[in-house]
Protein backbone atom coordinates (compact mmCIF):
# COMPACT_ATOMS: atom_id res chain seq x y z
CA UNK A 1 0.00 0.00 0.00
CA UNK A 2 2.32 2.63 -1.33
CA UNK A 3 1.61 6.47 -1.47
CA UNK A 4 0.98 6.96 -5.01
CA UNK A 5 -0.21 10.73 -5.77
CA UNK A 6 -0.44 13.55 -3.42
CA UNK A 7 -3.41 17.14 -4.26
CA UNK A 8 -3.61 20.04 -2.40
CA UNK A 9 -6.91 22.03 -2.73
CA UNK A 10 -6.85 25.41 -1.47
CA UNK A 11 -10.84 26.17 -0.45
CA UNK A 12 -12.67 28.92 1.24
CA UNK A 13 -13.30 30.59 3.63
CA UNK A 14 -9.18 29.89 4.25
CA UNK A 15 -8.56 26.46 3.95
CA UNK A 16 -6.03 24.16 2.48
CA UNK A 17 -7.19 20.38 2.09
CA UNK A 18 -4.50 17.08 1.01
CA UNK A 19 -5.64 14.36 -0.78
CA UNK A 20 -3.16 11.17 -0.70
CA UNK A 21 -3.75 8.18 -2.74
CA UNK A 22 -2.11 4.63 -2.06
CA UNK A 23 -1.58 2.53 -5.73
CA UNK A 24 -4.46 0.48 -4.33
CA UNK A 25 -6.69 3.06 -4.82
CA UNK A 26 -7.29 3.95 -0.70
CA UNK A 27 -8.26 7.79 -0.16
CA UNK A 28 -7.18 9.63 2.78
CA UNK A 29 -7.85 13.30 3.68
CA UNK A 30 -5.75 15.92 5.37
CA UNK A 31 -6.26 19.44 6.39
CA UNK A 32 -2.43 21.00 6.36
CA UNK A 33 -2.95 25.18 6.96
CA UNK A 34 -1.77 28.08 8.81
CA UNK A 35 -4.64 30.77 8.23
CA UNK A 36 -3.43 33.23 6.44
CA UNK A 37 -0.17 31.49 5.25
CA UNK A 38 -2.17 28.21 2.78
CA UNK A 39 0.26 28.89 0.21
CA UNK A 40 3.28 28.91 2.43
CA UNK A 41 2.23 25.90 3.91
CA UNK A 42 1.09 24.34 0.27
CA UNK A 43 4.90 24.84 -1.07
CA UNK A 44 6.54 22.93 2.47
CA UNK A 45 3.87 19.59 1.80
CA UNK A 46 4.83 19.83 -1.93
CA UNK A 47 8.61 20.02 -1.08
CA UNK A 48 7.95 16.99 1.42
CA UNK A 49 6.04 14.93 -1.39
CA UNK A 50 9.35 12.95 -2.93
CA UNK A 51 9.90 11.48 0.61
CA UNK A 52 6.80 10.37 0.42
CA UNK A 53 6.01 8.77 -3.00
CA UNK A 54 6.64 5.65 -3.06
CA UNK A 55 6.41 5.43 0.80
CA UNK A 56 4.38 2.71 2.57
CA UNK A 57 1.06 4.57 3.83
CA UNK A 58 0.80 2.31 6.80
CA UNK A 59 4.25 3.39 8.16
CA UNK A 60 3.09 6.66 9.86
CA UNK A 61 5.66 7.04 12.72
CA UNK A 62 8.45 6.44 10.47
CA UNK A 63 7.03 8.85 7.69
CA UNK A 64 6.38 11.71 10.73
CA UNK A 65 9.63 11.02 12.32
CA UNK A 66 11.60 11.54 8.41
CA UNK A 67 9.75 14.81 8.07
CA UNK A 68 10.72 16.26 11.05
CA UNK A 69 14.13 14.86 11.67
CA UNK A 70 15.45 14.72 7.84
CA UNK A 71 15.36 18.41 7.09
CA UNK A 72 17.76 19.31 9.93
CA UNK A 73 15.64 22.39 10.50
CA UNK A 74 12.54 21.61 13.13
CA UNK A 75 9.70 23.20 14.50
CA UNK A 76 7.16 26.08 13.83
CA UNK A 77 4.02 26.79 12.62
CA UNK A 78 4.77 26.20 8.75
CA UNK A 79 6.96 22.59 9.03
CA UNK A 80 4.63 20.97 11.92
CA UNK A 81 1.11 22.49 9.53
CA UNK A 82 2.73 20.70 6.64
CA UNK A 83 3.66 17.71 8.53
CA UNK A 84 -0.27 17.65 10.21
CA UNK A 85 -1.82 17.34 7.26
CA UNK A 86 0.41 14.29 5.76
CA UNK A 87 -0.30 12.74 9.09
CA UNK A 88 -4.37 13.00 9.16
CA UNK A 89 -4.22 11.89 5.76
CA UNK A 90 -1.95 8.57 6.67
CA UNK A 91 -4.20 8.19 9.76
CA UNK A 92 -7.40 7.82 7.54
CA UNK A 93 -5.84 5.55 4.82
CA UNK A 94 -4.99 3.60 7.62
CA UNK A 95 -7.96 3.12 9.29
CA UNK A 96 -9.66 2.71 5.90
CA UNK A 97 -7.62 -0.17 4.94
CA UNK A 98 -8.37 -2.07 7.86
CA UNK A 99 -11.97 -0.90 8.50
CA UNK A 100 -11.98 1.14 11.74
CA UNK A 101 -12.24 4.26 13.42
CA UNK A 102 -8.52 5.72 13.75
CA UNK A 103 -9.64 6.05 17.46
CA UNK A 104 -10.31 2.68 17.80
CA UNK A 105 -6.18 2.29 16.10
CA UNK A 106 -5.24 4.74 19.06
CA UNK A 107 -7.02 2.46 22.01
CA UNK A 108 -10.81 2.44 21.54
CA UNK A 109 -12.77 5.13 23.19
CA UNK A 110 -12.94 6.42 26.79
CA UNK A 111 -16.45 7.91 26.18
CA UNK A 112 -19.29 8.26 24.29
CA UNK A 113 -19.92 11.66 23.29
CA UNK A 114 -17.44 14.83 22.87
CA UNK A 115 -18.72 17.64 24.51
CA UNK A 116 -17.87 20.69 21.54
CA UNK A 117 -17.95 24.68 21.90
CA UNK A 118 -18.88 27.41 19.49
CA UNK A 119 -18.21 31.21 18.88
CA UNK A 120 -19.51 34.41 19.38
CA UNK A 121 -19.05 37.56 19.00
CA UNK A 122 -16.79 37.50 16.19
CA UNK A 123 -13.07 38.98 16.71
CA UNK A 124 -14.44 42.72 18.18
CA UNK A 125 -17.41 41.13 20.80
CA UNK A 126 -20.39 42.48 19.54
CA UNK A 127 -24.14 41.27 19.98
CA UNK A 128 -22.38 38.52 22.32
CA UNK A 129 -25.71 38.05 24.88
CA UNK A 130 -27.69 37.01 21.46
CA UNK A 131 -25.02 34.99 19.90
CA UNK A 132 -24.65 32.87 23.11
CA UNK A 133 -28.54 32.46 23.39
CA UNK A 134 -28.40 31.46 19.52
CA UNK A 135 -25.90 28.69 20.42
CA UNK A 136 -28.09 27.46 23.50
CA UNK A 137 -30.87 27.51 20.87
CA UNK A 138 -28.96 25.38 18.73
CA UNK A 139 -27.63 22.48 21.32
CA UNK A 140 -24.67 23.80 22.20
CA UNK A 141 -23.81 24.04 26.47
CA UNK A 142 -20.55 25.79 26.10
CA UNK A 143 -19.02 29.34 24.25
CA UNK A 144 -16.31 31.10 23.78
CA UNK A 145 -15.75 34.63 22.96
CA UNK A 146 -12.75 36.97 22.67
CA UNK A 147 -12.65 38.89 25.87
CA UNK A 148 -11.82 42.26 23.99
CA UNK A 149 -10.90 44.30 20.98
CA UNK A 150 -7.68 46.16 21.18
CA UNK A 151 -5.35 46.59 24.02
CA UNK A 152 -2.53 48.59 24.91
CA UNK A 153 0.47 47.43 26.78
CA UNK A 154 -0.80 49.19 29.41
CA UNK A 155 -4.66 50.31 28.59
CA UNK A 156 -7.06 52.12 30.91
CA UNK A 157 -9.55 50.93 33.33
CA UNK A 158 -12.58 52.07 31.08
CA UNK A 159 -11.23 49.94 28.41
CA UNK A 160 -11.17 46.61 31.37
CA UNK A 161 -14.44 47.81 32.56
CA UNK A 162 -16.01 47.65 29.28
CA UNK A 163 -14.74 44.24 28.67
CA UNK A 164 -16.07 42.31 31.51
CA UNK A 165 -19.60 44.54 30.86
CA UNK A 166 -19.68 42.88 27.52
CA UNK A 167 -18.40 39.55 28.88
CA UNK A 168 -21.38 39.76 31.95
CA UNK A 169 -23.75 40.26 29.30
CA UNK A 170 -23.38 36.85 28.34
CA UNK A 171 -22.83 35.21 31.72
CA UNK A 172 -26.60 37.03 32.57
CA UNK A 173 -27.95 35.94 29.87
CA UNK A 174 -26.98 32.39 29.40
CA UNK A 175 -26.68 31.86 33.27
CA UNK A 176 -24.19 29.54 34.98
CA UNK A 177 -25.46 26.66 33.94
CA UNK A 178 -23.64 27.12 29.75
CA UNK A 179 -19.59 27.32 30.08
CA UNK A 180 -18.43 30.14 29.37
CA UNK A 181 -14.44 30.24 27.70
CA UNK A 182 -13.01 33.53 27.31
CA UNK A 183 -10.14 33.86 24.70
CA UNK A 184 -7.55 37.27 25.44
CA UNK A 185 -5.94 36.29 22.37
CA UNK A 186 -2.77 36.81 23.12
CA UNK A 187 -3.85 40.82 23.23
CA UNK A 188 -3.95 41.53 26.30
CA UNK A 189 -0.03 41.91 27.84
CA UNK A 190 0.98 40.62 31.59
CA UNK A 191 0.40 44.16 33.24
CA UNK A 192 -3.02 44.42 32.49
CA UNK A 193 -3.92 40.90 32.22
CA UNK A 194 -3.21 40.72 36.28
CA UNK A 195 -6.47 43.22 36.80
CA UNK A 196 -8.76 41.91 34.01
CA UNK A 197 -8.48 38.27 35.12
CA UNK A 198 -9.49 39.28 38.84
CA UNK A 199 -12.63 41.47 37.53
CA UNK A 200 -14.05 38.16 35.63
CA UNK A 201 -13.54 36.17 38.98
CA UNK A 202 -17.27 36.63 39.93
CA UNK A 203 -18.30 34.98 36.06
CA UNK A 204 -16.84 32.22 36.25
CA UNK A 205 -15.79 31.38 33.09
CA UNK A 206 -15.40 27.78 31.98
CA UNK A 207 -11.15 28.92 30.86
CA UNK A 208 -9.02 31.94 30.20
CA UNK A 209 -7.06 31.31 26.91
CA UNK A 210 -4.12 32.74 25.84
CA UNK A 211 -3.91 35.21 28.92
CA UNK A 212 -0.46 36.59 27.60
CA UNK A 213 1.18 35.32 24.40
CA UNK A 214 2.72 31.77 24.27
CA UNK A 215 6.23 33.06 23.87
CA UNK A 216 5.33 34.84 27.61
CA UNK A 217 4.69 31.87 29.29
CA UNK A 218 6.85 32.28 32.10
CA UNK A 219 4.56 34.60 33.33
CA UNK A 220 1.77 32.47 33.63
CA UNK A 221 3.21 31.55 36.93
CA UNK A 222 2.23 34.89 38.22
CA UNK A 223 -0.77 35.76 36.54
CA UNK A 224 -2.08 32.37 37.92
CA UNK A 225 -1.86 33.89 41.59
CA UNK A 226 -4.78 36.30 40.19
CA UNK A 227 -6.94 33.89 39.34
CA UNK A 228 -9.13 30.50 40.50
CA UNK A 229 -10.31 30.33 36.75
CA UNK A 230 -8.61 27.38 34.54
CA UNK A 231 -5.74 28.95 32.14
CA UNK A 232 -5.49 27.42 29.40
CA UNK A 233 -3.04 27.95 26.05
CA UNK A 234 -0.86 26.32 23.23
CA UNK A 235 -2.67 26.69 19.80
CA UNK A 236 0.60 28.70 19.36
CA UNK A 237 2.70 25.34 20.62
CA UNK A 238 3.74 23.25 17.94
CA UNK A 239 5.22 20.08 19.65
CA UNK A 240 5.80 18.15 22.47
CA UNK A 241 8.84 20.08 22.62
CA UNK A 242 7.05 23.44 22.42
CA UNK A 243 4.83 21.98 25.45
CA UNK A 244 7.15 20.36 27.66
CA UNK A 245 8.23 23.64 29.70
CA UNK A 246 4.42 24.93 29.83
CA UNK A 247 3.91 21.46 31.69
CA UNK A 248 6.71 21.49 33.80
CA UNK A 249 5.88 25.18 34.76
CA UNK A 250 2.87 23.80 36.19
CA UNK A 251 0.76 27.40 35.78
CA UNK A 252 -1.11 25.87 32.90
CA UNK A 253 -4.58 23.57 33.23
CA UNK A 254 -5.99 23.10 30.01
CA UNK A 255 -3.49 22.76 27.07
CA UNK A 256 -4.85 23.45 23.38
CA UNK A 257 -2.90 22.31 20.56
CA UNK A 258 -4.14 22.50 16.95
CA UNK A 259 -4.78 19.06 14.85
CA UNK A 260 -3.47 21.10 11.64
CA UNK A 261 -0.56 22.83 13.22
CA UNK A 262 1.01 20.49 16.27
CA UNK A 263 1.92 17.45 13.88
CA UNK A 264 -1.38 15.96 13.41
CA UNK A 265 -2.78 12.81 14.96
CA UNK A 266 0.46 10.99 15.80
CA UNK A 267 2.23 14.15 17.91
CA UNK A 268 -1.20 15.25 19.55
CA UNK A 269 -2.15 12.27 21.21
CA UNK A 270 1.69 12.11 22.57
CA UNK A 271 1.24 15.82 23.63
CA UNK A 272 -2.27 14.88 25.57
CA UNK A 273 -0.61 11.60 27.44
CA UNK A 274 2.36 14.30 28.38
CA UNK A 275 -0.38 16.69 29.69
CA UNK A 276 -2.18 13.48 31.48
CA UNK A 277 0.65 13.19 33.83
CA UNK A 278 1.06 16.40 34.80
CA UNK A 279 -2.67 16.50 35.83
CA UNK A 280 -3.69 18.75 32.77
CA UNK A 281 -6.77 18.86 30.39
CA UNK A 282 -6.73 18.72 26.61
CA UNK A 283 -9.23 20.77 24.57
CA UNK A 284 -7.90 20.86 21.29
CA UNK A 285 -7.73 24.61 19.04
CA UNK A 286 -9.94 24.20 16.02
CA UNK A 287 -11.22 27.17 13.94
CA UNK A 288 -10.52 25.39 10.90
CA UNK A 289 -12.14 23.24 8.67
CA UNK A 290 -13.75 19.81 8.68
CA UNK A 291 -10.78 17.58 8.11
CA UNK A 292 -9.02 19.40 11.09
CA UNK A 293 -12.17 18.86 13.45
CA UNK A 294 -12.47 15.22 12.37
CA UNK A 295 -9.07 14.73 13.58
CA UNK A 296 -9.39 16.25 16.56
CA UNK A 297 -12.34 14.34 17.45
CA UNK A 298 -10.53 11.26 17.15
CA UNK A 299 -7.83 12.41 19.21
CA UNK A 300 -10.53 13.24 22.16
CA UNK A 301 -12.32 10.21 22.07
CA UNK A 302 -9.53 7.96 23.16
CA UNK A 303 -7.80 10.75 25.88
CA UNK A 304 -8.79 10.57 29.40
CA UNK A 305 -8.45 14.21 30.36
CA UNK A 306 -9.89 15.97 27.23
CA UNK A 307 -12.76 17.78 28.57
CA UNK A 308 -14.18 19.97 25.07
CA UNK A 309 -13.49 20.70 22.03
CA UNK A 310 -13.75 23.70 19.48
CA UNK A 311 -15.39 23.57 16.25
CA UNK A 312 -16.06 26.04 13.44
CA UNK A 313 -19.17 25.58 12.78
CA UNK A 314 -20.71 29.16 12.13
CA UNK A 315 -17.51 30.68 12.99
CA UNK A 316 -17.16 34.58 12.08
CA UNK A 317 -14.65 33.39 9.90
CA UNK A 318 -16.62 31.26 7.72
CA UNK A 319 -17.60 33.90 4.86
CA UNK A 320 -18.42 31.56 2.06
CA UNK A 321 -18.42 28.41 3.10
CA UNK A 322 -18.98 26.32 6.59
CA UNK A 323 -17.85 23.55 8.01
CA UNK A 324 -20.33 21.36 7.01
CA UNK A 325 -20.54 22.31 3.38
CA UNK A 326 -17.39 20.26 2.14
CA UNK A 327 -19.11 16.83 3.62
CA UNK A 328 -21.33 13.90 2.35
CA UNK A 329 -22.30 12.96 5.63
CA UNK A 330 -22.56 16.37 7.25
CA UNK A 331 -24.79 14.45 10.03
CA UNK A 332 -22.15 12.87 11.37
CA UNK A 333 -21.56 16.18 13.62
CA UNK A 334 -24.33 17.13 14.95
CA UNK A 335 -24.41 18.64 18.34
CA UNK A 336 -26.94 17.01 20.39
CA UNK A 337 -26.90 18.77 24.10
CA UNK A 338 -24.15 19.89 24.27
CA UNK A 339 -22.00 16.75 22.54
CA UNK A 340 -20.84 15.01 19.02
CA UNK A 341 -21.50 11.49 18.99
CA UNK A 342 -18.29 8.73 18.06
CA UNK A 343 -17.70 8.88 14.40
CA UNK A 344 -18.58 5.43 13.13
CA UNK A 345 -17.04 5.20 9.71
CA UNK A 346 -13.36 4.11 8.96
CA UNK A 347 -10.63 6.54 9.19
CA UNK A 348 -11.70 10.23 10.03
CA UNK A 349 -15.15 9.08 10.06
CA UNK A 350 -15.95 11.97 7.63
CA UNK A 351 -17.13 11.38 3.36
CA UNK A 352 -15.55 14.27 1.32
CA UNK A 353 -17.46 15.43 -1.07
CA UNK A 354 -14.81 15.88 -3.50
CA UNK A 355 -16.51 17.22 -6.38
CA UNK A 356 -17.54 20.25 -4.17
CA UNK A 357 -14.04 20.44 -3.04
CA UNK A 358 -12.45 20.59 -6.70
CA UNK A 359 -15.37 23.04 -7.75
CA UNK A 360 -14.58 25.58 -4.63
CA UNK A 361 -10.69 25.07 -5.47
CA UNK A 362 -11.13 27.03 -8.71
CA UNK A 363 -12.32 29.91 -6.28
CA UNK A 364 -9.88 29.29 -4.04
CA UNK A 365 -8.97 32.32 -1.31
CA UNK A 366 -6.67 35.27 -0.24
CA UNK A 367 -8.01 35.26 3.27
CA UNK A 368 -5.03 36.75 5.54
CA UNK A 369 -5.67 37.69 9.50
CA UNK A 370 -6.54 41.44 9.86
CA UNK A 371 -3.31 44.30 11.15
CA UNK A 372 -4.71 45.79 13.67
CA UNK A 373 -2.91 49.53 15.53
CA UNK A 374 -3.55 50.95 18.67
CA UNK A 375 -4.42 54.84 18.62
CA UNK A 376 -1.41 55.72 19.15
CA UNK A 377 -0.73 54.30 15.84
CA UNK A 378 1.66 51.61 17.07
CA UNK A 379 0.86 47.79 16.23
CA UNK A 380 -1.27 46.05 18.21
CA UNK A 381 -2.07 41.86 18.57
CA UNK A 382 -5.35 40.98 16.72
């Protein structure tokens, strides 16, 4: 079962899809991206495919391990994306060939529903109470919203105060019985973060993601002291390596590495048994497409400790096209109180529908991640 042919399809609303073919005619489907960089990451899988041609498909581990070893150069966002995608795509030629699940490959499952999460509020919060009673409306028991628009280094308290107003709005709407995740994005920096994380206290929301950036991490031991809420981070954390001092820090409790950035399948499930035994929770990062979310689901149905996962279904970013629209069997994630159900089918569990794929490829997309600048004029973090 050799790796015959590798096709990249770049699809809106920003997404970059792999096809691999074995010479027996197996399909598998992989979802290799950094928003706003498809073509960068596009050119490092097409510079990977003569390792792989020719390669046995079942031989994952050896494949990731030559990808990530054999160019001398390691890490980051554009080599591990590159290297996700190949791997998702192995994963479900695998399981197709032998008829299962890939969970069932990676242990069988621990439960039998995912609890999932959607947005609101889009990347300013706006119309946030509404949004979170439209999700409630439509079966979902957990959101997550970006906690504010832009922030100075160090901002004023009007700016805070407005924040958690907009944040409350939600939390009164929706009551305490919905989680509640709020995402700073990386914009808010360690000064102020200290005094917005202890004015949310009385919400209780379900996380705080991304409280400073993930190069900052060392200061998650102190901004920890401000808070009882769960911190969680790492959709900015490539590989085990990336997460290994975030663990032994100890500051963090819910790690979040991306299916389509942190080396697929193979390196996330090694990533989530590292974060078992250091007492940490897994809710994978997914504002991506369908391929990345079927990944990730298999990934949280055979790990102990993850608690919820993201999905991009109706996400502000979806101008275009949705999650759903790129599937056969777009059933097979529905959100039924609060949960997704175990993917039956082989592999990913998920049918492509590849003639809408190859017809949205000819549209294709320039999406790239809004530059945002403070007042001052000076660049800020979107």
């Amino acid at each position: 079962m050799k790796i015959a042919t590798l096709e990249l399809f770049k699809v809106p609303p920003r997404w970059l899809f792999l096809k691999i073919t074995t010479d027996n005619g197996i399909e598998g489907w992989g979802e290799p991206v950094v928003e706003g960089k498809a073509d960068t990451v596009k050119a490092a899988v097409e510079e990977m495919t003569p390792y792989l041609i020719g390669r046995d498909a079942r031989q994952i581990e050896d494949i990731w391990q030559v990808l990530y070893r054999g160019g001398f150069y390691r890490g980051g966002p554009i080599l591990m994306s590159a290297i996700s995608g190949i791997d998702q795509a192995l994963w479900d030629i695998k399981g197709k060939s032998l008829g299962v699940p890939v969970y069932e490959l990676l242990g069988g499952v621990v439960r039998d529903r995912m609890q999932v999460y959607g947005w609101i509020g889009g990347d300013k919060p706006s119309k946030v109470a509404e949004g979170a009673i439209n999700r409630v409306k439509e079966g979902f028991k957990a959101v997550k919203m970006n906690a504010c628009c832009e922030m100075g280094w160090i901002d004023t308290p009007k700016k805070v105060q407005e924040a958690v107003d907009t944040i409350r709005a939600v939390r009164d709407a929706v009551g305490f019985g919905i989680g509640l995740g709020i995402d700073f994005h990386g914009r808010v920096h360690k000064g102020m973060a200290k005094g917005f994380m202890k004015d949310l206290e009385d919400l209780k929301p379900m996380f705080i993601e991304e409280p400073v950036l993930s190069e900052n991490i060392e200061a998650l031991s102190s901004l920890a002291k401000y808070t009882s809420t769960p911190i969680a981070t790492g959709e900015r954390m490539f590989s085990r390596w990336d997460f290994k001092p975030l663990l032994a820090q100890g500051a963090v409790d819910i790690i979040q590495p991306d299916l389509s950035h942190a080396g697929g399948i193979s390196e996330v499930k090694k990533i989530a048994a590292m974060a078992e035994a250091y007492d940490v929770a897994l809710a994978p990062h997914c504002p991506l497409g369908p391929i990345s979310f079927a990944a990730a689901l298999q990934v949280d149905f055979c790990c102990l400790n993850a608690f919820i996962q993201e999905t991009s279904m109706g996400i502000h970013y979806n101008e275009g096209a949705d999650l759903l629209d790129y599937l056969k069997n777009p059933e097979v994630f529905k959100v039924t109180d609060g949960h997704v159900a175990a993917p039956p089918l082989p592999g990913l569990g998920i049918e492509i529908d590849e003639e809408k794929v190859r017809a949205m490829a000819k549209h294709g997309h320039q999406w790239k991640n809004p530059i945002w600048r403070n007042d001052d004029g000076s660049i800020t973090e979107w």
